[in-house]
C-alpha atoms as a PDB file:
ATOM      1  CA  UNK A   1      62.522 168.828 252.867  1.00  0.00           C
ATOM      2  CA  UNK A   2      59.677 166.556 252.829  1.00  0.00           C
ATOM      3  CA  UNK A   3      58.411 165.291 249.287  1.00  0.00           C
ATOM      4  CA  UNK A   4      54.990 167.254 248.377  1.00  0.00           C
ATOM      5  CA  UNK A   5      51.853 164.798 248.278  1.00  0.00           C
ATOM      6  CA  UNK A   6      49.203 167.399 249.357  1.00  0.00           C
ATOM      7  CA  UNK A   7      48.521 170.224 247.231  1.00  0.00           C
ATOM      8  CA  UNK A   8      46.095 172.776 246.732  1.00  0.00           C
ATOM      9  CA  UNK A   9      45.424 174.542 243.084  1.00  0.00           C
ATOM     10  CA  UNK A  10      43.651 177.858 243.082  1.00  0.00           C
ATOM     11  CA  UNK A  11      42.303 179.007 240.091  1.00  0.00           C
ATOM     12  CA  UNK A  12      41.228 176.694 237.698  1.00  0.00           C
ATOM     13  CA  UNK A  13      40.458 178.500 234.482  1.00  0.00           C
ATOM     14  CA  UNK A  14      41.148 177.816 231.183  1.00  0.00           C
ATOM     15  CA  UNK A  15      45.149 177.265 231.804  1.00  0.00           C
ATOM     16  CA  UNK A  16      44.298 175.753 235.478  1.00  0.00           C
ATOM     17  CA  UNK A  17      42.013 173.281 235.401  1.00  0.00           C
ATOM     18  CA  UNK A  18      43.934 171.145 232.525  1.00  0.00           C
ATOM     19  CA  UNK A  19      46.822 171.676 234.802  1.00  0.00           C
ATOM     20  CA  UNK A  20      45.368 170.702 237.981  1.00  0.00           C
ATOM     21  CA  UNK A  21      43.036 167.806 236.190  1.00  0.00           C
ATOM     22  CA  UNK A  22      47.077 166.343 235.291  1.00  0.00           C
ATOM     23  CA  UNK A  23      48.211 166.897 238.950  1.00  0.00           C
ATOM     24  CA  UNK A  24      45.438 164.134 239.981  1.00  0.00           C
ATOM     25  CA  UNK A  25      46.245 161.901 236.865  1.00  0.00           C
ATOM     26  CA  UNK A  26      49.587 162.186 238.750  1.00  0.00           C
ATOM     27  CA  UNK A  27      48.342 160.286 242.027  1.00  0.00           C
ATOM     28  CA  UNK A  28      49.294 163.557 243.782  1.00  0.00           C
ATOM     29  CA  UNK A  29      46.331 164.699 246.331  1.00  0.00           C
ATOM     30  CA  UNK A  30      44.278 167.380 244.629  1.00  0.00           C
ATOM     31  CA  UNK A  31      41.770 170.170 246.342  1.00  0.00           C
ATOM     32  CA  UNK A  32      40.966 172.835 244.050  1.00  0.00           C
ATOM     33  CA  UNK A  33      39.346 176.411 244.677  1.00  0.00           C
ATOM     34  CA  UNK A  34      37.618 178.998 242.280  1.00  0.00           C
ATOM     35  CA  UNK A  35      35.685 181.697 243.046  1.00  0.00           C
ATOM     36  CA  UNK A  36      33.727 179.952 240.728  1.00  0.00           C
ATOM     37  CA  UNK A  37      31.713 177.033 242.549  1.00  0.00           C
ATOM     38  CA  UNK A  38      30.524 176.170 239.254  1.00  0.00           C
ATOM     39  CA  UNK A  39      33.945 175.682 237.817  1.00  0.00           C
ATOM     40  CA  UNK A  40      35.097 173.157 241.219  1.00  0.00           C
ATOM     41  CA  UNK A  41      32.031 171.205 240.131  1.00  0.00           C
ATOM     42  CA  UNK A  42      32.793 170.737 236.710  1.00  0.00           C
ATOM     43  CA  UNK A  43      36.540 170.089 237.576  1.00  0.00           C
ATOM     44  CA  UNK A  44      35.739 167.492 239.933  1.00  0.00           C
ATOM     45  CA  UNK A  45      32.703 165.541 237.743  1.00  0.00           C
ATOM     46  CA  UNK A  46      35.812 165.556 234.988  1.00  0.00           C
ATOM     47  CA  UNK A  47      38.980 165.180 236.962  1.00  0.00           C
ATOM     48  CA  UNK A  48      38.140 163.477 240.092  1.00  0.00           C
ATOM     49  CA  UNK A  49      39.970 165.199 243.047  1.00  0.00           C
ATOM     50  CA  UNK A  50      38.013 167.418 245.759  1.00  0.00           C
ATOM     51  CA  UNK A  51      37.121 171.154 246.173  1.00  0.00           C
ATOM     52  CA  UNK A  52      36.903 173.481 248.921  1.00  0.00           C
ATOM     53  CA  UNK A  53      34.887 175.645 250.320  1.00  0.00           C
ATOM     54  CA  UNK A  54      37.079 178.264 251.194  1.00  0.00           C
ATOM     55  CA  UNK A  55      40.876 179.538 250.763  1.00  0.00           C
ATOM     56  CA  UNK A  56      41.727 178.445 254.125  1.00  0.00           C
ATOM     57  CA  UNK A  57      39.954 175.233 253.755  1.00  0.00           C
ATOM     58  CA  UNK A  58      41.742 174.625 250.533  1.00  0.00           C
ATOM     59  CA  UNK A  59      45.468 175.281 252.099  1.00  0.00           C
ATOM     60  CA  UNK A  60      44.814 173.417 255.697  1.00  0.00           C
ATOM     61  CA  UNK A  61      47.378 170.508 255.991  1.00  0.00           C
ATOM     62  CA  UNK A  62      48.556 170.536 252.513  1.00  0.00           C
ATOM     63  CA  UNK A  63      52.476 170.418 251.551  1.00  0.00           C
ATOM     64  CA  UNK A  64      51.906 173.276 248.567  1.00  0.00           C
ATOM     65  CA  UNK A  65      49.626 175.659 247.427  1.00  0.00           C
ATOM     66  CA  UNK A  66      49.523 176.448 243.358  1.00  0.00           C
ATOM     67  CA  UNK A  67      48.102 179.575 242.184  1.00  0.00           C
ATOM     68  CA  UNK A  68      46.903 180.167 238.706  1.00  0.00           C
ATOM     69  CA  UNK A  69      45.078 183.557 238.684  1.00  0.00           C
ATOM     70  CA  UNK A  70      45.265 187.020 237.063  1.00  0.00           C
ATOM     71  CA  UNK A  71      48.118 189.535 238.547  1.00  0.00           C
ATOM     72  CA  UNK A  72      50.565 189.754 241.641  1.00  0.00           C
ATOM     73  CA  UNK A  73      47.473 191.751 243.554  1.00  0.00           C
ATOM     74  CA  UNK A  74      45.059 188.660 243.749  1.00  0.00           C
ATOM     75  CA  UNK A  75      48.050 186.611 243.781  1.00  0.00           C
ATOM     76  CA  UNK A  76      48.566 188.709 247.066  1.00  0.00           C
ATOM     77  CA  UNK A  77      44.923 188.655 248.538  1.00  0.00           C
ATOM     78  CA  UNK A  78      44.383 185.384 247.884  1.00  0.00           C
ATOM     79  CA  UNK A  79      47.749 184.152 250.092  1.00  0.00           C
ATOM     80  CA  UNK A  80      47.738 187.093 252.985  1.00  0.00           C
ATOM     81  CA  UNK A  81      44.055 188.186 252.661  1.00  0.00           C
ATOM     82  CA  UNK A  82      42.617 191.505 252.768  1.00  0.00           C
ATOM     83  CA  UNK A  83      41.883 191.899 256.819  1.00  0.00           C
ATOM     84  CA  UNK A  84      40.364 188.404 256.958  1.00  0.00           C
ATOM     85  CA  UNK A  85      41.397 185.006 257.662  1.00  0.00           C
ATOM     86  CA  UNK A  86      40.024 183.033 254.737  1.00  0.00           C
ATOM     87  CA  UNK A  87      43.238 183.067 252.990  1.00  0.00           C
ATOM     88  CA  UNK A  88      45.940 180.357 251.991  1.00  0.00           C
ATOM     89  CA  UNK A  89      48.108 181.698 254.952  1.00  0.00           C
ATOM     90  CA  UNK A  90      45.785 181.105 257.168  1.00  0.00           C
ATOM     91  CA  UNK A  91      45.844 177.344 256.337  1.00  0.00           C
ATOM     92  CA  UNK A  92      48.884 176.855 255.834  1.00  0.00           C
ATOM     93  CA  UNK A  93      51.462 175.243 258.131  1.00  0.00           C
ATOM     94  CA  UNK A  94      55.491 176.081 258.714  1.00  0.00           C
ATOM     95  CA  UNK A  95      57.117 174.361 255.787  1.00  0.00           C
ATOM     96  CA  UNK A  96      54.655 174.366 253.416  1.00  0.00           C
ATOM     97  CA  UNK A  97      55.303 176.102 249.498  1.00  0.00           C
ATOM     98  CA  UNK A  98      53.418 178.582 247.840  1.00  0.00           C
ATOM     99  CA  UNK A  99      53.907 177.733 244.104  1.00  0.00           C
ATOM    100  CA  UNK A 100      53.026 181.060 241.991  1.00  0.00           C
ATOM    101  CA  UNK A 101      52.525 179.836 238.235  1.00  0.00           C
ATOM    102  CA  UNK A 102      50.210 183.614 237.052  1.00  0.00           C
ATOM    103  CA  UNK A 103      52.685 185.761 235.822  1.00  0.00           C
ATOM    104  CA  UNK A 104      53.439 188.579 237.733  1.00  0.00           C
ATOM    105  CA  UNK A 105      55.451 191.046 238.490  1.00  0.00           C
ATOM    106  CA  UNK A 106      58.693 189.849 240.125  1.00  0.00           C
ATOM    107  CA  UNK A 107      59.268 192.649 242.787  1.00  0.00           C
ATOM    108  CA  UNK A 108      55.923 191.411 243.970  1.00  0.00           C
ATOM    109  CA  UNK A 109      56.902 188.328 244.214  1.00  0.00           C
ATOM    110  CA  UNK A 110      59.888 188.856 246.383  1.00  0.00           C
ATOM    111  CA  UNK A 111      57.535 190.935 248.259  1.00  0.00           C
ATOM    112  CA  UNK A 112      54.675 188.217 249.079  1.00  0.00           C
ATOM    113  CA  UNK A 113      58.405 185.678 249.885  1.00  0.00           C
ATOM    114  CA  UNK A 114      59.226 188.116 252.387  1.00  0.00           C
ATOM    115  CA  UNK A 115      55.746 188.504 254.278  1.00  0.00           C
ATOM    116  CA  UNK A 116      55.450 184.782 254.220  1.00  0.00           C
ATOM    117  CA  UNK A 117      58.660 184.354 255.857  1.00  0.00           C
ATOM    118  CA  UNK A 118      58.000 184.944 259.287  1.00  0.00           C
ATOM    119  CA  UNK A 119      55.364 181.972 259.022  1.00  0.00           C
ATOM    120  CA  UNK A 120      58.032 179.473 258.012  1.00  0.00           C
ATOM    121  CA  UNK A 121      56.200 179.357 254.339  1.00  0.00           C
ATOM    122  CA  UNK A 122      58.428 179.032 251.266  1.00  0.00           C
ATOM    123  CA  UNK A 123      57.630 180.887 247.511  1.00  0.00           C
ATOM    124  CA  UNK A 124      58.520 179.317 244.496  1.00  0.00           C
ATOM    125  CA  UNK A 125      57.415 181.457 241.618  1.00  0.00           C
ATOM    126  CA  UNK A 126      57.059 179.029 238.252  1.00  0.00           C
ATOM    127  CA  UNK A 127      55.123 180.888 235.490  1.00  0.00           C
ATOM    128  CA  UNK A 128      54.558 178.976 231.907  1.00  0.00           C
ATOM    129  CA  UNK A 129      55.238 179.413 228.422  1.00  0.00           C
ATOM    130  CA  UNK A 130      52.882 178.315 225.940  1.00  0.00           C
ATOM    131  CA  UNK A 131      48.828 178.451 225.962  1.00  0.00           C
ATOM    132  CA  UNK A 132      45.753 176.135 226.740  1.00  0.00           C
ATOM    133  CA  UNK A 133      46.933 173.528 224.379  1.00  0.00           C
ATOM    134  CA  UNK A 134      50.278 173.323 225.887  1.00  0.00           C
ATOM    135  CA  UNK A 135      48.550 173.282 229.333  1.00  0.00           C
ATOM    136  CA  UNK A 136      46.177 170.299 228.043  1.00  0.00           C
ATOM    137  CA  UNK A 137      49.091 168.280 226.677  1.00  0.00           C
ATOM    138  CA  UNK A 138      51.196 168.782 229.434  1.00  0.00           C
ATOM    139  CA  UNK A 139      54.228 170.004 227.474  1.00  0.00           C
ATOM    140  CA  UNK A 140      53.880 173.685 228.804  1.00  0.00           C
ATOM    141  CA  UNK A 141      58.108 175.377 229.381  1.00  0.00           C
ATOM    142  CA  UNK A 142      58.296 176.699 233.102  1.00  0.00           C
ATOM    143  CA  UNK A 143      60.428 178.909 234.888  1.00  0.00           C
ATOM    144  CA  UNK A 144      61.264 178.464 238.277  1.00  0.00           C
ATOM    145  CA  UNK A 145      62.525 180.897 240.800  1.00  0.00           C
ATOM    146  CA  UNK A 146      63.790 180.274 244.617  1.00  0.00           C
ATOM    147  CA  UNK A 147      66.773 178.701 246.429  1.00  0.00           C
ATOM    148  CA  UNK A 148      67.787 175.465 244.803  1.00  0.00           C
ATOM    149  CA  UNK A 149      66.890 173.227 247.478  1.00  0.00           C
ATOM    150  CA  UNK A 150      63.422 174.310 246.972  1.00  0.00           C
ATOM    151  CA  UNK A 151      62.993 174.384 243.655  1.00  0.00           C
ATOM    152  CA  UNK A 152      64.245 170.799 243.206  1.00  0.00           C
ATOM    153  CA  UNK A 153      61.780 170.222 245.977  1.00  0.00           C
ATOM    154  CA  UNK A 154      58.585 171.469 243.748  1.00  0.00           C
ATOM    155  CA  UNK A 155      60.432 169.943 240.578  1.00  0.00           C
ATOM    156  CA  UNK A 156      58.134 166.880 240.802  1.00  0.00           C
ATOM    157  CA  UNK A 157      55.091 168.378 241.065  1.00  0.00           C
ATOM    158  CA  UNK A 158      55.868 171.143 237.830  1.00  0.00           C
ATOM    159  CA  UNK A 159      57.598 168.243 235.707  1.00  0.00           C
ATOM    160  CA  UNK A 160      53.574 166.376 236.219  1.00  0.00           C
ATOM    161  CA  UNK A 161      52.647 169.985 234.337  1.00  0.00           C
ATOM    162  CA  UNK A 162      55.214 170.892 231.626  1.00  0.00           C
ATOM    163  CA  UNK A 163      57.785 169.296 229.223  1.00  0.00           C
ATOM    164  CA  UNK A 164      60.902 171.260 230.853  1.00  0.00           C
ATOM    165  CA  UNK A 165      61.559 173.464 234.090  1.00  0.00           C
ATOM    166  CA  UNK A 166      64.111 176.026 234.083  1.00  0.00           C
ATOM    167  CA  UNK A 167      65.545 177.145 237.267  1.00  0.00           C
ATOM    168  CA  UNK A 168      66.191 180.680 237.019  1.00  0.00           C
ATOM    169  CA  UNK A 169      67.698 181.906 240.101  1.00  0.00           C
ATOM    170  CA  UNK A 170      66.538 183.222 243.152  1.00  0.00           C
ATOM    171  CA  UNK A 171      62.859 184.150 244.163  1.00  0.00           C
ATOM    172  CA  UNK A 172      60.902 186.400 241.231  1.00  0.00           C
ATOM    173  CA  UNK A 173      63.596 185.665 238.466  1.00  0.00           C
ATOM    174  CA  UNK A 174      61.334 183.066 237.142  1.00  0.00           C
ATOM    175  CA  UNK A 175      58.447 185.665 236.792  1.00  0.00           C
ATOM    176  CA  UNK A 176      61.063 188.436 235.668  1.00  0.00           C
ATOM    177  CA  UNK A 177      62.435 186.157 232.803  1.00  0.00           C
ATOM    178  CA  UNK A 178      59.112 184.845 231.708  1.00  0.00           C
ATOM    179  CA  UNK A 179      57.767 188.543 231.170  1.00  0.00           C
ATOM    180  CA  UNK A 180      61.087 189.779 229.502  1.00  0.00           C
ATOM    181  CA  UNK A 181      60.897 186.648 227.288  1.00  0.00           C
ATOM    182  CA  UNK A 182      56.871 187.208 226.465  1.00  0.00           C
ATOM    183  CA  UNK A 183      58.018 191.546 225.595  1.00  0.00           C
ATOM    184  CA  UNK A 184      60.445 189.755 223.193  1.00  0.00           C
ATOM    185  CA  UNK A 185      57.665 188.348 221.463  1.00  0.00           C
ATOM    186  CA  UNK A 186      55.728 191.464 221.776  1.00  0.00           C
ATOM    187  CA  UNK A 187      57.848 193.690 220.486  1.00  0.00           C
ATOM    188  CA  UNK A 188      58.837 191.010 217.280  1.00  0.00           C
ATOM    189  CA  UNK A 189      55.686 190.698 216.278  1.00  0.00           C
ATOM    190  CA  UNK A 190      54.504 194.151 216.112  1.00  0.00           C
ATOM    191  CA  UNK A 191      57.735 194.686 214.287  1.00  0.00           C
ATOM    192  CA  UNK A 192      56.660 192.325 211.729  1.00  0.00           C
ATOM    193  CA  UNK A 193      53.316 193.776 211.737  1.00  0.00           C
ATOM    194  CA  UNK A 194      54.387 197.012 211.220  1.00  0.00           C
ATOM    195  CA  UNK A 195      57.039 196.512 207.976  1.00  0.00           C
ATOM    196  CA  UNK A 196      54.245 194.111 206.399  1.00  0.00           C
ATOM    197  CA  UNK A 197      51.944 196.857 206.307  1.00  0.00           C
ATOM    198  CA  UNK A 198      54.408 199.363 205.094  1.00  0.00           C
ATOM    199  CA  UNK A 199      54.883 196.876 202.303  1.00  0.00           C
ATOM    200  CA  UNK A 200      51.418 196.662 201.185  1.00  0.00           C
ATOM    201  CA  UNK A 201      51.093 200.064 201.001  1.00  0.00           C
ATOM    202  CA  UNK A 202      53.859 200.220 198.406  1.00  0.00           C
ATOM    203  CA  UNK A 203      52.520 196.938 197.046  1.00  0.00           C
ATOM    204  CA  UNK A 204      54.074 193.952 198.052  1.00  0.00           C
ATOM    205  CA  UNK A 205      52.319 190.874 198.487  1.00  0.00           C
ATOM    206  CA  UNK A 206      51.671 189.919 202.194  1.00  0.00           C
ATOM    207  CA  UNK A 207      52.101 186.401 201.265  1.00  0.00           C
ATOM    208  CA  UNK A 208      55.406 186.638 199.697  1.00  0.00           C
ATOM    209  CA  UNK A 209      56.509 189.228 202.614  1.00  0.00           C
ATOM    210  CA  UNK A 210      55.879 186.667 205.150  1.00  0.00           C
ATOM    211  CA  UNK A 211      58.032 183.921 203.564  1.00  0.00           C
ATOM    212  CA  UNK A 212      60.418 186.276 203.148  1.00  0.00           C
ATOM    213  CA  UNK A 213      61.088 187.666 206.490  1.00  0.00           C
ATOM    214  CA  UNK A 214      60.575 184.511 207.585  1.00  0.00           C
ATOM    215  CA  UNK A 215      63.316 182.496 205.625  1.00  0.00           C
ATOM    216  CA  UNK A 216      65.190 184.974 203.301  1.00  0.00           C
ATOM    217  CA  UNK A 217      65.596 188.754 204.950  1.00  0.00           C
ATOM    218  CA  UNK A 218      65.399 187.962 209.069  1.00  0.00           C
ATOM    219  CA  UNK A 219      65.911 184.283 209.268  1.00  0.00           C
ATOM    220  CA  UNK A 220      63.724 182.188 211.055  1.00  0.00           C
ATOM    221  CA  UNK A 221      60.932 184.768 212.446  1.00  0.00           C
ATOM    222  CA  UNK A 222      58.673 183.386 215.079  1.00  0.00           C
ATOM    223  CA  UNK A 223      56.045 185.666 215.090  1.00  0.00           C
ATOM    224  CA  UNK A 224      55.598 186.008 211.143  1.00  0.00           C
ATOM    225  CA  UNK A 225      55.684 181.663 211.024  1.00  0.00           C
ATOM    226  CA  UNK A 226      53.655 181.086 213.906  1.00  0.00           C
ATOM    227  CA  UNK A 227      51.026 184.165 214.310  1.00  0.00           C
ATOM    228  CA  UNK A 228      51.461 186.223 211.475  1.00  0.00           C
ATOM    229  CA  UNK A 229      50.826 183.307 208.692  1.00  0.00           C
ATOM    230  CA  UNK A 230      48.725 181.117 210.684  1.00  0.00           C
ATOM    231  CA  UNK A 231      46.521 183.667 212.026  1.00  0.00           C
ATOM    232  CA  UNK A 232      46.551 187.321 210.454  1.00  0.00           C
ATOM    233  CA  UNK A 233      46.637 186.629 206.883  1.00  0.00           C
ATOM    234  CA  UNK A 234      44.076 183.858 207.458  1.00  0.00           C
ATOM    235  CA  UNK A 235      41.891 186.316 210.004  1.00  0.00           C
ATOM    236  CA  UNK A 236      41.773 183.340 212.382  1.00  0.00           C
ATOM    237  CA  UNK A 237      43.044 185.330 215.420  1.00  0.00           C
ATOM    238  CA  UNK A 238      43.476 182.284 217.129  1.00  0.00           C
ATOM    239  CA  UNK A 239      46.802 181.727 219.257  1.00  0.00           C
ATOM    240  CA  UNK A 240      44.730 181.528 222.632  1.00  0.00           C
ATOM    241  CA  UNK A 241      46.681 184.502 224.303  1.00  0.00           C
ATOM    242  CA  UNK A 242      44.480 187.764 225.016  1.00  0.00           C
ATOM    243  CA  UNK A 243      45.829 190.446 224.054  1.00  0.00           C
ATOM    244  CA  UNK A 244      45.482 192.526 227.248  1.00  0.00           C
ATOM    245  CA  UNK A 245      48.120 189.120 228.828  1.00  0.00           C
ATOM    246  CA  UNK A 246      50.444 190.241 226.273  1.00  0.00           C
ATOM    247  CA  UNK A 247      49.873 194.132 226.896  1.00  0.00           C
ATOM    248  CA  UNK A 248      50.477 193.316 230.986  1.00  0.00           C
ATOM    249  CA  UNK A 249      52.970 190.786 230.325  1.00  0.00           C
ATOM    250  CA  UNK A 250      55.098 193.987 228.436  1.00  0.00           C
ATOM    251  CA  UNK A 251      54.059 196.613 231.009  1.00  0.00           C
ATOM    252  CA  UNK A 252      55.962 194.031 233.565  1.00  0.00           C
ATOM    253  CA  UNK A 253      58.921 193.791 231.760  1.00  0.00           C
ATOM    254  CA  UNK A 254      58.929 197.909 231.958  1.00  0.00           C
ATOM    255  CA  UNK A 255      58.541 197.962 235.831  1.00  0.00           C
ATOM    256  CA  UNK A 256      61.018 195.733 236.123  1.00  0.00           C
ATOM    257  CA  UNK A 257      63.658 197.738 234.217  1.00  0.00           C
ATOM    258  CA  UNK A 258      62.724 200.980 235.735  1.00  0.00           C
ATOM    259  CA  UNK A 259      63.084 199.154 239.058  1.00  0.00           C
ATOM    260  CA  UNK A 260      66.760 198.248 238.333  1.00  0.00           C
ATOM    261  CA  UNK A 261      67.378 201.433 236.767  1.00  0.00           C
ATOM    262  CA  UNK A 262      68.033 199.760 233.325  1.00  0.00           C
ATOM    263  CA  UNK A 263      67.671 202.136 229.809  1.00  0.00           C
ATOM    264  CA  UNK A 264      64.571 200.798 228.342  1.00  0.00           C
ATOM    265  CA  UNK A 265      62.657 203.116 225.710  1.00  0.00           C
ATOM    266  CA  UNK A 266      61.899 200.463 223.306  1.00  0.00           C
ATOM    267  CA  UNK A 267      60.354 198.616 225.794  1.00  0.00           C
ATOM    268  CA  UNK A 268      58.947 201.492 227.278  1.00  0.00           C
ATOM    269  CA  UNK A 269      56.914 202.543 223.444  1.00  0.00           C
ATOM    270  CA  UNK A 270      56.112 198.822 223.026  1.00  0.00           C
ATOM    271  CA  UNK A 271      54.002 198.774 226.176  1.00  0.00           C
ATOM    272  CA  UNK A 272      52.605 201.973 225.333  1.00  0.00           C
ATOM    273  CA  UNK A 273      51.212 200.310 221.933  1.00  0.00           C
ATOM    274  CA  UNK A 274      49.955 196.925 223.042  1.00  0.00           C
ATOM    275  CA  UNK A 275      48.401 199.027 225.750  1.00  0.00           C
ATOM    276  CA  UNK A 276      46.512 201.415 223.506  1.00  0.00           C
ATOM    277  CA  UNK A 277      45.739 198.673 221.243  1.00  0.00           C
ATOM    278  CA  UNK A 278      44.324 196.576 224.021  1.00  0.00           C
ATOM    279  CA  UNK A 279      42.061 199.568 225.063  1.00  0.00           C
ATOM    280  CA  UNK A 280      40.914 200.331 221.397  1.00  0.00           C
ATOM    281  CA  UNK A 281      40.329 196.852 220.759  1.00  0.00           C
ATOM    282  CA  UNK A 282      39.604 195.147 223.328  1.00  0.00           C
ATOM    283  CA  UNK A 283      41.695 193.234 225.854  1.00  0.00           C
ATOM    284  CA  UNK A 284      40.125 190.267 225.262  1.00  0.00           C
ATOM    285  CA  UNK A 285      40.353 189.804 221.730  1.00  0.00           C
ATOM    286  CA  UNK A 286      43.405 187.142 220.927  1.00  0.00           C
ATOM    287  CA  UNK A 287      47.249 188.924 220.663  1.00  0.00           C
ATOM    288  CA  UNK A 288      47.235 188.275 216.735  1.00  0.00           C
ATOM    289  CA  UNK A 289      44.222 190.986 216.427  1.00  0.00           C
ATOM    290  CA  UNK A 290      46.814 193.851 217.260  1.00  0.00           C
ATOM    291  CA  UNK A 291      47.419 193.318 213.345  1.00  0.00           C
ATOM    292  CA  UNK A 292      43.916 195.311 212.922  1.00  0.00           C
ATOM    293  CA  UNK A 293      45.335 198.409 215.347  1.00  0.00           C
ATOM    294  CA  UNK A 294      47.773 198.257 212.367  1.00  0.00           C
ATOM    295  CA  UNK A 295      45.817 197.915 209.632  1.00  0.00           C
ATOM    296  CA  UNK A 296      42.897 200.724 211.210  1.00  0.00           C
ATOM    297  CA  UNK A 297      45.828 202.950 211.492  1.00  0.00           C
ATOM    298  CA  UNK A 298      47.492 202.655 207.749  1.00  0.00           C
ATOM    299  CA  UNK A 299      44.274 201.882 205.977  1.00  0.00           C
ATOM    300  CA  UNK A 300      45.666 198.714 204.493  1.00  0.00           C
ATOM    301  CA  UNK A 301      44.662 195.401 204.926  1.00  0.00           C
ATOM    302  CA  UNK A 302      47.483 192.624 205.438  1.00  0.00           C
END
């Protein structure tokens, strides 16, 4: 397999552009494409690198493809296209890689692998743990899913983005394991949420609850050291992950455990309330904020 030079990055939003902008810094050949033109403009005037006007224009003649966008289904429209032929596909030549970094649902994954198949194109999918900052420093954790050939094929090009990459398996066990790990999270630090504000109601301190379950009761508790202290207590709300992520991250790691036939009704009630929070809310307000669903509900304020 032939060493990647060439790539294109689609989507360059908050998480992207940092990302792609350290892909040029790189030396690697850069076009980017937004829907956005905007967004390409700015990119370019701060990066350097090229844009495109158009999907297929981004993907001709390059050795990989990078998506950054929303879900599996404009994951899906932007490679294959929706009856036209402005799409990476299109562009794309036999032996070229379509690296998937969104986070998506895996089935879909090994469903967009199989349609690109028959063109000779390859699927890595490589979604990222940690936010914006991580993406601007570079030091982001990826996943990486596909035969092993490949993925130590695209390892260059993800090591320019992220501090470690993790190769999971075969295609979509990268994007199953990064949704999984993110309903871990989820369901943690509604947990947390949830016993703090039984504790104020019978008057404990929030303060003293959170260095407790963080270093006496639970051990060392993620979500109570690094969202519920930093962010709650202080009303701060400022992690950089929307909540509605979170809520489809946890709706993922549902779909794929129904798809398997696995026994998931925690799971299944902790999508149910970062979903209802989400809508009540907003899904656009940061993850932290679901403390407020919490507090709305028990009339106490953490």
């Amino acid at each position: 397999m032939s060493a990647i030079r060439k790539i294109a990055f689609v989507g360059i939003g908050n998480m992207g552009a940092p990302m792609a902008g350290h892909l040029v810094k790189k030396g690697f050949d850069v076009t980017v494409y937004d829907i956005r033109p905007e967004a390409m403009k700015a990119f370019v005037a701060q990066h350097g690198g090229k844009s495109a006007a158009s999907l297929v224009d981004a993907a001709h003649g390059k050795d990989a493809v990078i998506t950054m966008l929303p879900d599996d289904k404009v994951v899906r429209k932007v490679v294959l296209g929706d009856g036209s032929e402005n799409c990476v596909a299109a562009g794309l030549a036999r032996g070229a890689v379509v690296i998937d970094m969104s986070t998506c649902n895996p089935s879909a994954t090994r469903s967009l692998a199989e349609a690109l198949k028959p063109r000779g194109i390859d699927v890595v999918d490589a979604p990222v743990m940690g936010g914006v900052i991580f993406a601007k420093d570079a030091t982001l954790d990826i996943m990486a899913g596909g035969e092993t050939a490949l993925v130590e094929r695209v390892k260059p090009v993800l090591s320019a983005l992220g501090r470690s990459v993790i190769h999971c398996g075969g295609t979509g066990t990268a994007h199953a394991l990064k949704a999984l790990a993110n309903y871990v999270n989820a369901c943690a630090l509604i947990n947390a949420i949830e016993a703090m504000t039984i504790g104020r109601r019978f008057g404990l301190d929030s303060k003293l609850m959170a260095e407790a379950l963080t270093t006496m009761c639970a051990g060392r508790n993620h979500p109570v050291e690094k969202k519920v202290v930093p962010h709650v207590l202080t009303r701060k709300y400022g992690t950089g992950m929307a909540m509605g992520f979170i809520a489809k991250d946890v709706r993922i790691a549902v779909e794929t455990a129904r798809s398997v036939g696995a026994f998931a009704p925690l799971g299944e009630r902790v999508s149910e309330l970062w979903s209802a929070a989400a809508d009540k809310l907003g899904a656009d307000l940061d993850q932290t904020e679901i403390a407020r669903y919490w507090e709305e509900a028990t009339g106490v304020r953490l």
